[in-house]
Protein backbone atom coordinates (compact mmCIF):
# COMPACT_ATOMS: atom_id res chain seq x y z
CA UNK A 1 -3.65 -14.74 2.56
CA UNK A 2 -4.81 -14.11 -0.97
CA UNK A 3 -2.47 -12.20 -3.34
CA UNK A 4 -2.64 -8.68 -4.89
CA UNK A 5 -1.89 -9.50 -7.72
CA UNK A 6 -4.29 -9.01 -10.30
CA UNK A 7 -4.97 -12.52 -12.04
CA UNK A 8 -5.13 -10.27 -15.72
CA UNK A 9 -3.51 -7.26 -16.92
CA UNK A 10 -5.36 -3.98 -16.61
CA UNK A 11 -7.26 -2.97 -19.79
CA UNK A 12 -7.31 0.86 -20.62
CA UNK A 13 -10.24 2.36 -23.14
CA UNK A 14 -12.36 5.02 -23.57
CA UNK A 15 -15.84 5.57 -23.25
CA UNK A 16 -17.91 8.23 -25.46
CA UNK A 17 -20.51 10.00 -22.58
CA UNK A 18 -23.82 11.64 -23.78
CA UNK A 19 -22.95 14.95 -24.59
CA UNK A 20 -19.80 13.45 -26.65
CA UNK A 21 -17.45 13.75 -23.49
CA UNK A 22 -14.58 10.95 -24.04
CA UNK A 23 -14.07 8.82 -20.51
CA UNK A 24 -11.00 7.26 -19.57
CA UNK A 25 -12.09 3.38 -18.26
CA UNK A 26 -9.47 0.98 -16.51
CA UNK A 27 -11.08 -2.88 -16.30
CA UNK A 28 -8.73 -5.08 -13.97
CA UNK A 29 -9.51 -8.34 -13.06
CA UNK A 30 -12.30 -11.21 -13.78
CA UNK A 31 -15.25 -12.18 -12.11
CA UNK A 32 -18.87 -10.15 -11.53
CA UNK A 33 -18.35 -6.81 -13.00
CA UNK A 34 -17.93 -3.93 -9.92
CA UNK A 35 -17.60 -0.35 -10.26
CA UNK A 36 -15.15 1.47 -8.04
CA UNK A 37 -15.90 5.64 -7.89
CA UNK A 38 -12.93 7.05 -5.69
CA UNK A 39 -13.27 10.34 -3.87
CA UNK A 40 -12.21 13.62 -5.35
CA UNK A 41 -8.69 13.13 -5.40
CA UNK A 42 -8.92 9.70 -6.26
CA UNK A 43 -9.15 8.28 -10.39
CA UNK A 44 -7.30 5.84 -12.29
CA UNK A 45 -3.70 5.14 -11.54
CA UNK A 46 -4.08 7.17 -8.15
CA UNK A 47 -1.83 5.30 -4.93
CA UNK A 48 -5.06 4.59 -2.81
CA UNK A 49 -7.36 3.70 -5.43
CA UNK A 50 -4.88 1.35 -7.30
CA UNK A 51 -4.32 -0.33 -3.91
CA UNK A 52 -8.68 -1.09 -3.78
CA UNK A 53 -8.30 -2.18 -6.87
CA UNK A 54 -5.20 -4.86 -6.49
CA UNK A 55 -7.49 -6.00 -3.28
CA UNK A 56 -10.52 -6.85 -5.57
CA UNK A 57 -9.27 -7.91 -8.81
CA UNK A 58 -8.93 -11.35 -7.86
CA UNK A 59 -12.71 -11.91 -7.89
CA UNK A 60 -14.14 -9.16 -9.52
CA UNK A 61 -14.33 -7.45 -12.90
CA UNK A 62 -12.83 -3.90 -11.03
CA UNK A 63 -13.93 -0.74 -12.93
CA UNK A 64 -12.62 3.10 -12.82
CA UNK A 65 -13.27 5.56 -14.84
CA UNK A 66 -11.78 9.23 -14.45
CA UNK A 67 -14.37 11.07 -13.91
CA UNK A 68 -14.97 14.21 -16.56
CA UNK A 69 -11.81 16.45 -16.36
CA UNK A 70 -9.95 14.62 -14.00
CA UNK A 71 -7.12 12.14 -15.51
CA UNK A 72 -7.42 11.51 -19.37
CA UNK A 73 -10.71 11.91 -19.54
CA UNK A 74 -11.77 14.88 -21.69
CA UNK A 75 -13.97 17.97 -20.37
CA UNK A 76 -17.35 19.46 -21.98
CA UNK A 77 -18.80 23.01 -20.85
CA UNK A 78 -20.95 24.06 -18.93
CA UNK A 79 -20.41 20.60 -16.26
CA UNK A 80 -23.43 19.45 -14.63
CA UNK A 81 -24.84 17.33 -12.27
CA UNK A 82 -27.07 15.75 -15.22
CA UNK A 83 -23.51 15.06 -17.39
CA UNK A 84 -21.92 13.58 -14.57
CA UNK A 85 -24.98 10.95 -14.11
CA UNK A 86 -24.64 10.61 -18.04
CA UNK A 87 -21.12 9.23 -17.82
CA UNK A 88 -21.44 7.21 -14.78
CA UNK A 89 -24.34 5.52 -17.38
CA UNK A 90 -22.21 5.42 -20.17
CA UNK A 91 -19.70 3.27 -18.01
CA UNK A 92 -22.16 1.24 -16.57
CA UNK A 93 -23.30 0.59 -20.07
CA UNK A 94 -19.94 -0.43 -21.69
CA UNK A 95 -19.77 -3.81 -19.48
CA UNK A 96 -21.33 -7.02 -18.76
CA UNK A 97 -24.17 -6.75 -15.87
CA UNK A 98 -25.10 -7.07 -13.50
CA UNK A 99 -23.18 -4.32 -12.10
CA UNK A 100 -22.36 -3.70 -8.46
CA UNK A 101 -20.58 -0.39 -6.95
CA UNK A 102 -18.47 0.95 -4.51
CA UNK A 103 -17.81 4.49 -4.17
CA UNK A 104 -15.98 6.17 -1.36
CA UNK A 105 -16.42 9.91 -0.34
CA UNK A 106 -17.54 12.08 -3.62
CA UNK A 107 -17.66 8.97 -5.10
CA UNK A 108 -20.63 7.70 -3.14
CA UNK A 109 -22.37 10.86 -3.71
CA UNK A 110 -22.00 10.14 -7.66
CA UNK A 111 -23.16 7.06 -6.81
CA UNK A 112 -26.27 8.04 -4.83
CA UNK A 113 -27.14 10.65 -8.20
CA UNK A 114 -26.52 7.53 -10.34
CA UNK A 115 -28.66 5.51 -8.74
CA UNK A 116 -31.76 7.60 -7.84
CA UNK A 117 -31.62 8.41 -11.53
CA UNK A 118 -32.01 4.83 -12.36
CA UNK A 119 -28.50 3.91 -13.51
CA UNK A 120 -28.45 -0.19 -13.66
CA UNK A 121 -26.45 -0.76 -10.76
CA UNK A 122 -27.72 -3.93 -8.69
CA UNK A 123 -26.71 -2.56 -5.28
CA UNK A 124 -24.19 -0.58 -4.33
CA UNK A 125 -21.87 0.13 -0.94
CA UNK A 126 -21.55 4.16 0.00
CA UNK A 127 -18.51 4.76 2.08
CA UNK A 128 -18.78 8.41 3.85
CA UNK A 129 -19.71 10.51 1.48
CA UNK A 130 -18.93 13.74 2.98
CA UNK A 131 -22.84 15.35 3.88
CA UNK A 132 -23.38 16.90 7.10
CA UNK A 133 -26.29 15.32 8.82
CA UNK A 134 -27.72 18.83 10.43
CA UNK A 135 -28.68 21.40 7.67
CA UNK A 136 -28.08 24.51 10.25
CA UNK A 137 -24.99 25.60 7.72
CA UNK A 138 -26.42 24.83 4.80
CA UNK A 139 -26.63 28.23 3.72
CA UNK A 140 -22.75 29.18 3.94
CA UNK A 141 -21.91 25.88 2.11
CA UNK A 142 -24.29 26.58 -1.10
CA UNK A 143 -22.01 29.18 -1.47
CA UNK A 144 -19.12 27.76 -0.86
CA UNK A 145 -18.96 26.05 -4.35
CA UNK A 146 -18.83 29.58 -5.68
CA UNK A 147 -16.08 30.95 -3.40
CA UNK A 148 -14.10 27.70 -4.66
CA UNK A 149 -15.43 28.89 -8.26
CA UNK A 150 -13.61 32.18 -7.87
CA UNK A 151 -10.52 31.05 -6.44
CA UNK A 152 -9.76 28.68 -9.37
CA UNK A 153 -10.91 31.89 -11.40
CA UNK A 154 -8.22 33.44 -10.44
CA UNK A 155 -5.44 30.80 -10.39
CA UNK A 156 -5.52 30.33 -6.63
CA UNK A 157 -5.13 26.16 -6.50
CA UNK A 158 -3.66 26.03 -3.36
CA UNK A 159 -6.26 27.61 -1.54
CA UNK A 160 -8.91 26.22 -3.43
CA UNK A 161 -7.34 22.66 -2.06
CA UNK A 162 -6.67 24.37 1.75
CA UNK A 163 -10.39 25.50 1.95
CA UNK A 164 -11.91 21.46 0.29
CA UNK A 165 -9.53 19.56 2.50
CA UNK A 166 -10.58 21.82 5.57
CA UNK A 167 -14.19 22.20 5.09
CA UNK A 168 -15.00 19.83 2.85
CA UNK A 169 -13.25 16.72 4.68
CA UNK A 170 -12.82 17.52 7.93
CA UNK A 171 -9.29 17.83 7.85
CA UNK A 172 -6.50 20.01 10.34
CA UNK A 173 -5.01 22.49 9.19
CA UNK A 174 -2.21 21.28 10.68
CA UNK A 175 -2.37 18.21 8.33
CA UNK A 176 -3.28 20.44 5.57
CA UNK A 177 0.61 22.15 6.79
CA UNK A 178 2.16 18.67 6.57
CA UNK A 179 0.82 17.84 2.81
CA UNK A 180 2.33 20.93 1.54
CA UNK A 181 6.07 19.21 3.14
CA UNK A 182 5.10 16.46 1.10
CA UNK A 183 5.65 18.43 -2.94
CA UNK A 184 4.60 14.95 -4.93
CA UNK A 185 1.90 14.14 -3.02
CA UNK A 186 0.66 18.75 -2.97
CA UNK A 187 1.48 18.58 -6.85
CA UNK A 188 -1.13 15.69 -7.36
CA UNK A 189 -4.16 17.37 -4.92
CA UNK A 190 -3.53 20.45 -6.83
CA UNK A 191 -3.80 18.74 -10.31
CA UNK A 192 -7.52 18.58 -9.37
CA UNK A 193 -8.34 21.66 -7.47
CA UNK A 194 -10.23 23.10 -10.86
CA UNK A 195 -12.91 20.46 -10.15
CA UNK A 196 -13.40 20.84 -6.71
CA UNK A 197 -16.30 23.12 -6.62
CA UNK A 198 -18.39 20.42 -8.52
CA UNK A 199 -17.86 18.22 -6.10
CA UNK A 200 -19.53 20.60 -3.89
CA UNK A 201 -22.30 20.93 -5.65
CA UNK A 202 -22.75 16.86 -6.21
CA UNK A 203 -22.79 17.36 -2.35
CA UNK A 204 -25.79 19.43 -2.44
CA UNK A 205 -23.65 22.17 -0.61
CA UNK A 206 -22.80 19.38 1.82
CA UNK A 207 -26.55 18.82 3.09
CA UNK A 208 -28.05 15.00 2.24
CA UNK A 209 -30.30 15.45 -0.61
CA UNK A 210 -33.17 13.24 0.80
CA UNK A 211 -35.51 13.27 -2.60
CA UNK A 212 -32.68 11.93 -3.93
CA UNK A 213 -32.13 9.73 -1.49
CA UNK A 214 -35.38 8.73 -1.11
CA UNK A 215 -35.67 7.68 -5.30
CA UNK A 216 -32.83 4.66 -5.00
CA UNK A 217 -34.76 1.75 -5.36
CA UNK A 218 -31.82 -0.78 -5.07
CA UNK A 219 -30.64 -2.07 -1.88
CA UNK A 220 -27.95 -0.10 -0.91
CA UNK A 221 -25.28 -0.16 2.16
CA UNK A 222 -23.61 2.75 4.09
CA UNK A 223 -20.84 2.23 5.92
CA UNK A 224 -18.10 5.00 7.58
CA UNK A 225 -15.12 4.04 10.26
CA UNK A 226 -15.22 5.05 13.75
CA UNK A 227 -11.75 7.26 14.03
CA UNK A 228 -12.41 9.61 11.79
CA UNK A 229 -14.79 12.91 12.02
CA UNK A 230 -17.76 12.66 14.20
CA UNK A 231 -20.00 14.37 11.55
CA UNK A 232 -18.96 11.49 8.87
CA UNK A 233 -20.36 8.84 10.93
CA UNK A 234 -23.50 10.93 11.40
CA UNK A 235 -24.41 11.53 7.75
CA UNK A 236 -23.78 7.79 6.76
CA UNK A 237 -26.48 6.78 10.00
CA UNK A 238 -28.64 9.63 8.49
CA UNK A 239 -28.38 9.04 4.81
CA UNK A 240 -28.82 5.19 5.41
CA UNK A 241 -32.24 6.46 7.37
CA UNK A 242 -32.94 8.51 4.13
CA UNK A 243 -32.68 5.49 1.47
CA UNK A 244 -35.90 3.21 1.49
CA UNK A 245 -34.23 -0.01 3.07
CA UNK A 246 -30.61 1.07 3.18
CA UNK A 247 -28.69 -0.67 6.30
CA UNK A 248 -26.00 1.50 7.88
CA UNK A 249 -22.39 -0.39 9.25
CA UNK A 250 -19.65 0.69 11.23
CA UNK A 251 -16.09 -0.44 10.20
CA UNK A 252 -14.20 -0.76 13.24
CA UNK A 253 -10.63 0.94 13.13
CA UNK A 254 -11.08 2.60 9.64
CA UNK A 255 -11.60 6.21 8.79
CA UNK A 256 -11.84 8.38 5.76
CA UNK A 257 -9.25 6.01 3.07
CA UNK A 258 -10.65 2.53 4.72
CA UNK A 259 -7.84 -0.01 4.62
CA UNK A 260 -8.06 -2.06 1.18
CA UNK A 261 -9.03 -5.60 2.62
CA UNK A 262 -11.93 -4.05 4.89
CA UNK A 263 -13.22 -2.50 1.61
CA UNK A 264 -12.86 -6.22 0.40
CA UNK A 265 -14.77 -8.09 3.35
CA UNK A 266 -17.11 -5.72 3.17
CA UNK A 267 -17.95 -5.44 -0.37
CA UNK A 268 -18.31 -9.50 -0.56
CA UNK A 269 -20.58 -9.67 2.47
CA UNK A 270 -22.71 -7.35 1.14
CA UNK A 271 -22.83 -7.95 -2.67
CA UNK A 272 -22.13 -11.62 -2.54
CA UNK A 273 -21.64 -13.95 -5.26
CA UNK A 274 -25.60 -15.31 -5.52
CA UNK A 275 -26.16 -11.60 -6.54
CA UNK A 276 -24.56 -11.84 -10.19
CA UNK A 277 -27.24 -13.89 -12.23
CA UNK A 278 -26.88 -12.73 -15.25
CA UNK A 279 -29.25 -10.31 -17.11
């Protein structure tokens, strides 16, 4: 049984984005350089995506960033998809390549604008991002962003996190219930509800942007768990069917928040270590 342990102490910096937007960057760990983009609760210093790190950092150069106005990073109006593609190259560009990824949930949907816009990422792993496979909704979710929009407007966090968690993710409301008995873990979803409604809109309103998908020219897997929603395992079949030569895996027992070492088997399967020649 290996140890999580990082082998080296974490190092925190900043990275200066396109438009002038600093980025707060974690690098943990030694080995072939690999990005980790967490979902939309998830950035630097956050329970789940500290534990993916500690599972990795014992053969791989682990980096997080938080992604603009989450964390430390710092915020520049008006956000775009564009900027948000900028920093993910700004990152990429501030370590040693090649570069691999993993991104999980909103994360993989960064990813998948990242790489269809020709970020250098070798090949990355895309762990549910949250599309729906059908488009027959795809009306009521483009404007979903906006409803979102207006309840931040007008200082309504909680239901701006209710309405993500439920329609976004999948989740009960009877789960949602139980998160607001928990006030730590409420405190820290609420912390990013005024970013939420980007994340939508990364989504493409939830539907699986297939020119987008269809520009990644770097092989790519898609993965998603078999207990969690039904329509998360249909989007990663579909949006592995969408990118030219993807391949599409089922995780047995996992769901949404895969357990750390099954993120670790199946990032080294699929990256491998004959995949980091230098460049």
């Amino acid at each position: 049984m290996h140890s999580h342990a990082p082998p080296h102490p974490a190092l925190d910096r900043t990275v200066r984005s396109a438009d002038g937007t600093e980025l707060a960057v974690t690098e943990t760990g030694s080995g072939p350089t690999l990005l980790v983009v967490g979902g939309a609760f998830d950035h630097r210093g956050t329970p789940y995506l500290g534990r993916i790190v500690a599972a990795l950092a014992d053969r791989y150069r682990v980096v997080t960033y938080d992604r603009r106005g989450r964390g430390a990073s710092g915020d520049t109006e008006p956000w775009t998809i564009e900027r948000e593609v900028d920093d993910l190259r700004a990152v990429v560009g501030s370590v040693p390549g090649p570069v691999v990824a993993y991104g999980n949930c909103v994360g993989a949907a960064v990813l998948l604008r990242g790489l269809a816009a020709g970020v250098p990422i070798s090949r990355a792993v895309l762990f549910e991002p949250p599309f729906r496979a059908s488009v027959e909704h795809h009306v009521d979710d483009v404007v979903f962003a906006d409803l979102l929009d207006e309840h931040v407007g007008a200082g309504r966090r909680s239901q701006t996190v209710r309405a993500f968690l439920a329609h976004v993710l999948g989740v009960p409301m009877g789960q949602v219930a139980l998160l607001r008995l928990r006030p730590a873990v409420w405190s820290a979803l609420l912390g990013d509800a005024h970013v939420l409604p980007r994340d939508v809109r990364v989504l493409n309103g939830l539907v699986i942007p297939e020119r987008v998908a269809a520009a990644v020219g770097v092989p790519v897997l898609v993965a998603s768990g078999d207990t969690g929603p039904d329509f998360m395992a249909a989007a990663a079949r579909a949006l592995a069917e969408a990118i030219p030569g993807a391949v599409h895996v089922e995780l047995r027992g996992q769901w949404h928040r895969p357990e750390p070492e099954v993120v670790r088997r199946t990032v080294d399967r699929f990256v491998g270590p004959g995949d980091h020649t230098p460049r």
